[in-house]
N, C-alpha and C. Protein backbone atom coordinates (compact mmCIF):
# COMPACT_ATOMS: atom_id res chain seq x y z
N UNK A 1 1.00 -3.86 23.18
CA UNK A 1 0.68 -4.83 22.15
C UNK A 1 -0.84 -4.95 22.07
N UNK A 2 -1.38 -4.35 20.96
CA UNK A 2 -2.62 -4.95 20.85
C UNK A 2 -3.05 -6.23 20.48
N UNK A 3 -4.57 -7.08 20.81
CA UNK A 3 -4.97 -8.07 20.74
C UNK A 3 -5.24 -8.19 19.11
N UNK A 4 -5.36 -9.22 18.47
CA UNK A 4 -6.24 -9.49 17.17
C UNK A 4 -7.78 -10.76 17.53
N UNK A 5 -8.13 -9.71 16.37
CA UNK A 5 -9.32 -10.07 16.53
C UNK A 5 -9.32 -11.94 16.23
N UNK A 6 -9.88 -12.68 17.33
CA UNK A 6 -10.38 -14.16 17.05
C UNK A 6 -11.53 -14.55 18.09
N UNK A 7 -11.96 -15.71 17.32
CA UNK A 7 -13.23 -16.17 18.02
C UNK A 7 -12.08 -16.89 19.40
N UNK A 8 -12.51 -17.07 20.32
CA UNK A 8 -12.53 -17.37 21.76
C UNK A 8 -11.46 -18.92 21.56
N UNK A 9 -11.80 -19.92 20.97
CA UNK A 9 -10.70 -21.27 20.63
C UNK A 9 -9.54 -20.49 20.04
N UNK A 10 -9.55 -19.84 19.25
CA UNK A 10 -8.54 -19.32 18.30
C UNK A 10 -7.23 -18.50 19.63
N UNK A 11 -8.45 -17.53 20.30
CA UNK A 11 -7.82 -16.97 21.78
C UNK A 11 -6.89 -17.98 22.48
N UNK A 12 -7.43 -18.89 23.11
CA UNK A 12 -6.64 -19.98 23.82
C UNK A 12 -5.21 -20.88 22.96
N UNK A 13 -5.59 -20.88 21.56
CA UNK A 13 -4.75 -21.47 21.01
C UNK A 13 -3.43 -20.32 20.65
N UNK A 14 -4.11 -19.21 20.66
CA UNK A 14 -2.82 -18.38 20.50
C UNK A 14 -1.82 -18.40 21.81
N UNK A 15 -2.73 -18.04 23.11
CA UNK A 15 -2.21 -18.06 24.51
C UNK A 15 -0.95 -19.04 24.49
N UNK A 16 -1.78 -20.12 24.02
CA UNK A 16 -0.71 -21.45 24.43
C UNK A 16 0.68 -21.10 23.53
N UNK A 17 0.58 -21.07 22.22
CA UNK A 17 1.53 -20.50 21.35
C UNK A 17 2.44 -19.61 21.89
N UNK A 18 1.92 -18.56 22.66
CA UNK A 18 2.85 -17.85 23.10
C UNK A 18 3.68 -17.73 24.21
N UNK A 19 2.78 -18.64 25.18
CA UNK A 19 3.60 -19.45 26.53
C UNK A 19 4.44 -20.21 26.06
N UNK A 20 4.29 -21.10 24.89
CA UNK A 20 5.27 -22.27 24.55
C UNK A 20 6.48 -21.27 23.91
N UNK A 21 6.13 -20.24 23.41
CA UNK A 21 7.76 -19.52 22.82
C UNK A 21 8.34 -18.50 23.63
N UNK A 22 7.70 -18.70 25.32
CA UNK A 22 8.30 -17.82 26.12
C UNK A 22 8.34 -16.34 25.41
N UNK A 23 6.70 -15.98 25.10
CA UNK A 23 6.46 -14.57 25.16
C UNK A 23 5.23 -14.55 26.01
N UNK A 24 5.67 -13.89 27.54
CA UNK A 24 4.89 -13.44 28.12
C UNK A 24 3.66 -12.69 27.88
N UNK A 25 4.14 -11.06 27.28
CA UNK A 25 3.83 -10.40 26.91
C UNK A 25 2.69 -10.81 25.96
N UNK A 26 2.46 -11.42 25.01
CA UNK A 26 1.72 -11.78 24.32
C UNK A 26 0.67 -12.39 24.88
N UNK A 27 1.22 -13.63 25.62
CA UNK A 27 -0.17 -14.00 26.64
C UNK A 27 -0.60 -13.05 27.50
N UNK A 28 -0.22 -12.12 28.02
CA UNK A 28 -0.69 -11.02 29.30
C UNK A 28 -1.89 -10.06 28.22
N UNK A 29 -1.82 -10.14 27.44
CA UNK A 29 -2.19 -9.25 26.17
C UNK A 29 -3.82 -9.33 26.22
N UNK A 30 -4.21 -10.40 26.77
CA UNK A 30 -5.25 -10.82 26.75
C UNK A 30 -6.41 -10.68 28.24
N UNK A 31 -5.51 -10.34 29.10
CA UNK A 31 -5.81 -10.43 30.09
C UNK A 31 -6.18 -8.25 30.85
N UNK A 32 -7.15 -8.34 31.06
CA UNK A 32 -7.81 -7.19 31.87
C UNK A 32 -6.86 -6.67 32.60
N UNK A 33 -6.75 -5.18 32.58
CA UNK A 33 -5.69 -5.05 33.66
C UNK A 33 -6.11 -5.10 35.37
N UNK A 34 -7.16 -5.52 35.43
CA UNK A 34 -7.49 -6.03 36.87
C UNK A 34 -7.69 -7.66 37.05
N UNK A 35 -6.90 -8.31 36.00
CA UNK A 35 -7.75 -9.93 36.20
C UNK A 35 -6.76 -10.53 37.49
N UNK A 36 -7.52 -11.14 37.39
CA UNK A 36 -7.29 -12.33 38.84
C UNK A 36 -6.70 -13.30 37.60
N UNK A 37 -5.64 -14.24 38.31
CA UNK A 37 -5.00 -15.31 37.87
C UNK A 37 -4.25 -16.61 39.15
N UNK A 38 -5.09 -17.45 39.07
CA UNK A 38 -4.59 -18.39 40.11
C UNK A 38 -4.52 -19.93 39.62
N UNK A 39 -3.04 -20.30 39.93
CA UNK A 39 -2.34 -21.71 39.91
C UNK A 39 -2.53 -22.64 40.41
N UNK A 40 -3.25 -23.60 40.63
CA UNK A 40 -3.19 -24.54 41.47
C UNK A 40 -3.61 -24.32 42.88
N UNK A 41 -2.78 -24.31 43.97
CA UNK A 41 -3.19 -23.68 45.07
C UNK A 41 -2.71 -22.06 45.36
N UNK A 42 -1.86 -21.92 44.91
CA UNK A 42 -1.12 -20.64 44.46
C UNK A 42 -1.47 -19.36 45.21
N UNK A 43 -1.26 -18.49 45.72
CA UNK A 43 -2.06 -17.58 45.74
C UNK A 43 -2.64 -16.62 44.55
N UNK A 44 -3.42 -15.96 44.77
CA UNK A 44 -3.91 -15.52 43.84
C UNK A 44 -2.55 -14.36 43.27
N UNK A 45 -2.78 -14.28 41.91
CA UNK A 45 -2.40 -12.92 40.78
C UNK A 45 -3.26 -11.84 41.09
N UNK A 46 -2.84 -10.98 40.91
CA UNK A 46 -3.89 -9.98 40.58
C UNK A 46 -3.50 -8.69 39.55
N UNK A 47 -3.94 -8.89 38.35
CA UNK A 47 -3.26 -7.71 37.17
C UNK A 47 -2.48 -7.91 36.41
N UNK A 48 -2.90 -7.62 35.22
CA UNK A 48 -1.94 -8.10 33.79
C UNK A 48 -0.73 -8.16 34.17
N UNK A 49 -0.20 -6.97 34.67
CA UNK A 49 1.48 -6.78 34.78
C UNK A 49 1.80 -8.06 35.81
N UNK A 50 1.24 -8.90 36.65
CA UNK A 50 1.84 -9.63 37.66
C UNK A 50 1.61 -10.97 36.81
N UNK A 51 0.36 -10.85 36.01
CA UNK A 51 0.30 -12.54 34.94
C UNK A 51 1.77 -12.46 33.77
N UNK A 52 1.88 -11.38 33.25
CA UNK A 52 3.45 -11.36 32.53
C UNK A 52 4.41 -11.27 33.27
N UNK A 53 4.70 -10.66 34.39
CA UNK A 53 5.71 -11.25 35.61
C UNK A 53 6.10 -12.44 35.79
N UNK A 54 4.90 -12.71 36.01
CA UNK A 54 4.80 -14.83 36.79
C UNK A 54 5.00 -15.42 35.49
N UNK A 55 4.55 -15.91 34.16
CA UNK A 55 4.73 -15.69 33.16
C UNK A 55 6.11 -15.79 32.18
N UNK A 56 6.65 -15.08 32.72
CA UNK A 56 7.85 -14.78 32.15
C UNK A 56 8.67 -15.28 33.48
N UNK A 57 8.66 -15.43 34.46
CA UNK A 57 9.45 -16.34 35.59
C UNK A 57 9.30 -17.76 34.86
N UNK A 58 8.16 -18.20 35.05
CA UNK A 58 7.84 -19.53 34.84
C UNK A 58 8.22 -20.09 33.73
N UNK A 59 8.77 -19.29 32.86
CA UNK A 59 9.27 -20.07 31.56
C UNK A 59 11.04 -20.59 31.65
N UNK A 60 11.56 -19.69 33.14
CA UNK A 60 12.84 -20.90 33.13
C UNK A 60 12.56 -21.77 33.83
N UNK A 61 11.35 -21.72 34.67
CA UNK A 61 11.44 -23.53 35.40
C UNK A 61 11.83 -24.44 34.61
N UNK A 62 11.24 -24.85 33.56
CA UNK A 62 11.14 -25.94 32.75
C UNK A 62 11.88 -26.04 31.72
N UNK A 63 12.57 -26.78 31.13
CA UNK A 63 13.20 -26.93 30.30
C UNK A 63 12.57 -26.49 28.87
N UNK A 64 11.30 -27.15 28.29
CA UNK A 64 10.75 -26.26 27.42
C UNK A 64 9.18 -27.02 27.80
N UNK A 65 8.65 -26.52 27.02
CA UNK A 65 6.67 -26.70 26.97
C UNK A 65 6.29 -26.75 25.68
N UNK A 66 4.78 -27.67 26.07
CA UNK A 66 3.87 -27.71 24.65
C UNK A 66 2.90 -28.23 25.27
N UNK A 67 1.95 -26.67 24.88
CA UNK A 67 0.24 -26.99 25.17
C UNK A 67 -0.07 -27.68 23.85
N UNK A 68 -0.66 -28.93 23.93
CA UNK A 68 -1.56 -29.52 23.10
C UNK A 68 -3.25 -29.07 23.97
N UNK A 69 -4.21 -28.28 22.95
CA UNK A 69 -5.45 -27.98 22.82
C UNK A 69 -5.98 -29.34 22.94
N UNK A 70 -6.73 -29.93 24.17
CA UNK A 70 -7.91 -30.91 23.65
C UNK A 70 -9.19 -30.74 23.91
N UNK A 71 -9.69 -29.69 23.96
CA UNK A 71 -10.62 -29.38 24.10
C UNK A 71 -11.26 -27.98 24.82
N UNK A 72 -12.07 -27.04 24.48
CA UNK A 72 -12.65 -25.83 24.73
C UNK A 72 -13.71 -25.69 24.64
N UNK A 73 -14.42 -25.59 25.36
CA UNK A 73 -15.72 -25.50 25.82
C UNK A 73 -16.23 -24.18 26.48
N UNK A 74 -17.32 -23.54 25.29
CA UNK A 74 -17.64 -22.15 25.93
C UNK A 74 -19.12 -21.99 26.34
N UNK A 75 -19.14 -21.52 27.66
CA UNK A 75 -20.64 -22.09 28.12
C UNK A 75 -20.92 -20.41 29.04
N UNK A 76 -21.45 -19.84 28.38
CA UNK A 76 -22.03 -18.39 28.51
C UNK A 76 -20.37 -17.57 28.61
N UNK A 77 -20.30 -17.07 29.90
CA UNK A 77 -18.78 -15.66 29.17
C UNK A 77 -17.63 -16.71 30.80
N UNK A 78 -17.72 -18.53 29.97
CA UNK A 78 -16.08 -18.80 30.69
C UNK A 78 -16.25 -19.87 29.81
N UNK A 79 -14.73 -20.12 30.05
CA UNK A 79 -14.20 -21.15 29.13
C UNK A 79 -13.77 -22.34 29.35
N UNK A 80 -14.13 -23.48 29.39
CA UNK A 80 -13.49 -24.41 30.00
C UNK A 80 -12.74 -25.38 29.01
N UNK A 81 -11.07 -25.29 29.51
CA UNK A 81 -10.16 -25.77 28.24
C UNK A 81 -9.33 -26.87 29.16
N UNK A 82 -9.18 -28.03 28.36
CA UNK A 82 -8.88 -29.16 29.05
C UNK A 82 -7.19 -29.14 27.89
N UNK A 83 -6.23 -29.14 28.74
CA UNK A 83 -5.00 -29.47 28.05
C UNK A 83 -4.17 -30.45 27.86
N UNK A 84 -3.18 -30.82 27.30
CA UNK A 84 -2.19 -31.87 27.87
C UNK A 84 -0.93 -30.83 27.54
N UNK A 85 -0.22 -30.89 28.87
CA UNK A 85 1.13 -30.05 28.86
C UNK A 85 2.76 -30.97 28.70
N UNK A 86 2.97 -30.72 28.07
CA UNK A 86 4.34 -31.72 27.61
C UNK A 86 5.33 -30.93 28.19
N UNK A 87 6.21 -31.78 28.44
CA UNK A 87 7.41 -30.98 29.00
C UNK A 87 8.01 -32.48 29.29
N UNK A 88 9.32 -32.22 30.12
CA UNK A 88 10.47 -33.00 30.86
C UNK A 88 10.98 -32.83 31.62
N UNK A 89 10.96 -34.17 32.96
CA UNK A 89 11.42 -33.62 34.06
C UNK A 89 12.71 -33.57 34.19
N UNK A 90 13.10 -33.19 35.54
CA UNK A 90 14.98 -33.01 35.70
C UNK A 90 15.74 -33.69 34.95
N UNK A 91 15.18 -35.30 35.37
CA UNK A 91 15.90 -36.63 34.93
C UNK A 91 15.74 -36.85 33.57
N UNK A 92 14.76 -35.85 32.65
CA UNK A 92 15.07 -36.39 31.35
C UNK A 92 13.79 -36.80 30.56
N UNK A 93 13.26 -37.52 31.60
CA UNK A 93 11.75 -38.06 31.35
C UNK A 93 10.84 -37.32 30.44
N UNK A 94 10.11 -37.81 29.27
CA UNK A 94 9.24 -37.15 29.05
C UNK A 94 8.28 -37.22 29.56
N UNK A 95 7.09 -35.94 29.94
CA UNK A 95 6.40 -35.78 30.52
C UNK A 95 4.74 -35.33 29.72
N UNK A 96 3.76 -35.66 29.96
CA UNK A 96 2.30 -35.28 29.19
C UNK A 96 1.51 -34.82 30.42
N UNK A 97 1.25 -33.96 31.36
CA UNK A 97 0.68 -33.53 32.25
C UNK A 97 -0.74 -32.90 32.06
N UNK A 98 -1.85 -33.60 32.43
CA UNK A 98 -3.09 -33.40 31.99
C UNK A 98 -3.16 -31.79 32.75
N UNK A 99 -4.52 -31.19 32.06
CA UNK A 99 -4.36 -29.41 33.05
C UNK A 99 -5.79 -28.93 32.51
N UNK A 100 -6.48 -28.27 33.06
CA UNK A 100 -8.06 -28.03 33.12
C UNK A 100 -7.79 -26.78 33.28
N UNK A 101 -7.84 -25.61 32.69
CA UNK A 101 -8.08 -23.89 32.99
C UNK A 101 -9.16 -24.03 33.02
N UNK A 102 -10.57 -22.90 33.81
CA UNK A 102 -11.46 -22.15 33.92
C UNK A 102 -10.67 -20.87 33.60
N UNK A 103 -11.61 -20.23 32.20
CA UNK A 103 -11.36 -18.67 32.35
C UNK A 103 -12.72 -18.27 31.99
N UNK A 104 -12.32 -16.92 33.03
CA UNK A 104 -14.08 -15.83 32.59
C UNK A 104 -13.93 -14.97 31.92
N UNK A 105 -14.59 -14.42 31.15
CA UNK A 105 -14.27 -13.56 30.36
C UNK A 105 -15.44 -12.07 30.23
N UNK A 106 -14.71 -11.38 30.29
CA UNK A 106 -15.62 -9.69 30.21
C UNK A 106 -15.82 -9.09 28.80
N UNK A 107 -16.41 -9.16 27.83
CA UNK A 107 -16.17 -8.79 26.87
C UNK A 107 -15.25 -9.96 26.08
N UNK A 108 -14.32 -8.69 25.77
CA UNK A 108 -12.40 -9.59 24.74
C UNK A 108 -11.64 -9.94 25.72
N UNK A 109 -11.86 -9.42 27.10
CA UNK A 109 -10.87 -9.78 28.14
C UNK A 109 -10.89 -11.03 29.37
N UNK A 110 -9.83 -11.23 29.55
CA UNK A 110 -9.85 -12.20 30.27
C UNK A 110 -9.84 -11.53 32.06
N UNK A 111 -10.76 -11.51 32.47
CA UNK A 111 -11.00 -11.19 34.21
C UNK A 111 -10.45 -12.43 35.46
N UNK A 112 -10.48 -13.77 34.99
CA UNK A 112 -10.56 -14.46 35.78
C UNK A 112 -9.82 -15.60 34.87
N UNK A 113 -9.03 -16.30 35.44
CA UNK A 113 -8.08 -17.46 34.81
C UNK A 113 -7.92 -18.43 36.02
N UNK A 114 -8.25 -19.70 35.77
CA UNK A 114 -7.73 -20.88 36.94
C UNK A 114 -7.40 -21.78 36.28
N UNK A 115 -5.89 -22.14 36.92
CA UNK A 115 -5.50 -23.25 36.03
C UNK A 115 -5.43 -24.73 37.83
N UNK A 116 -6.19 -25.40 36.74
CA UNK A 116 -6.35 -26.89 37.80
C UNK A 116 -4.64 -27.99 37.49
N UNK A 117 -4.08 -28.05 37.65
CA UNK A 117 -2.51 -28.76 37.78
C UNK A 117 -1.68 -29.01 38.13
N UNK A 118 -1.15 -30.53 38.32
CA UNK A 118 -0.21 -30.97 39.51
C UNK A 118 1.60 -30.60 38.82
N UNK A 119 1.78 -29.69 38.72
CA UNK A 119 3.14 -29.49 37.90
C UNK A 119 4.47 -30.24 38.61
N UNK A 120 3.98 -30.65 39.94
CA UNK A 120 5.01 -30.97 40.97
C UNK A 120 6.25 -32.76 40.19
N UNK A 121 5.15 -33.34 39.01
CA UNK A 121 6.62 -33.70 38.35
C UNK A 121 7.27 -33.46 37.53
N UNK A 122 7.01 -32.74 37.08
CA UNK A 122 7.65 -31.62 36.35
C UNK A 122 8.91 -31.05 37.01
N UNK A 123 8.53 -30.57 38.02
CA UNK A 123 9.77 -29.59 39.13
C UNK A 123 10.46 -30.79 39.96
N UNK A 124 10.59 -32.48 39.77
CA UNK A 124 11.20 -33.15 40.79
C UNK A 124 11.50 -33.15 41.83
């Protein structure tokens, strides 16, 4: 799958788009085939094929998702994108889970991804 061309907000807003419709693939699309990708405390990812792996696992945890964009901030080649992640926990609850990525970027590609987030009520 090739990338299309967008300015860097447009990038993130697609990402999210495509995590929320459980296409991996589409988000991995973006990513270097050597990038680093790390969760929380997580251990580290390492390589497109293991970010669409994890990716595509992570979309049956949850019942469903929605990145709301609030903000992207590009300050030389990383990105700092502040989210609110919607979802619902076991019990039903709706959920708005604040979430902070750092990504670096090489060029069009993404080398480095950190996502800052407590997903743990989410998973009950």
């Amino acid at each position: 799958m090739s990338r299309p061309a967008v300015d860097r907000t447009e990038m993130v807003r697609s990402m999210c788009a495509a995590v929320d419709a459980g296409d991996a693939e589409a988000f991995g699309v973006w990513f270097a085939s050597d990038a680093t990708y790390v969760f929380g405390n997580d251990e580290p990812l390492i390589g497109r094929d293991a970010v669409i792996a994890a990716t595509a696992g992570a979309a049956g945890a949850l019942p469903w998702v929605r990145h709301v964009v609030d903000q992207v901030a590009e300050v030389g080649d990383q990105l700092f994108c502040r989210f609110t992640i919607e979802t619902e926990a076991p019990d039903g609850k709706q959920l708005a889970l604040p979430c902070v990525t750092v990504i670096r970027m090489s060029g069009e590609e993404i080398v480095d991804y950190r996502v800052h987030m407590d997903i743990s009520p989410a998973l009950g």
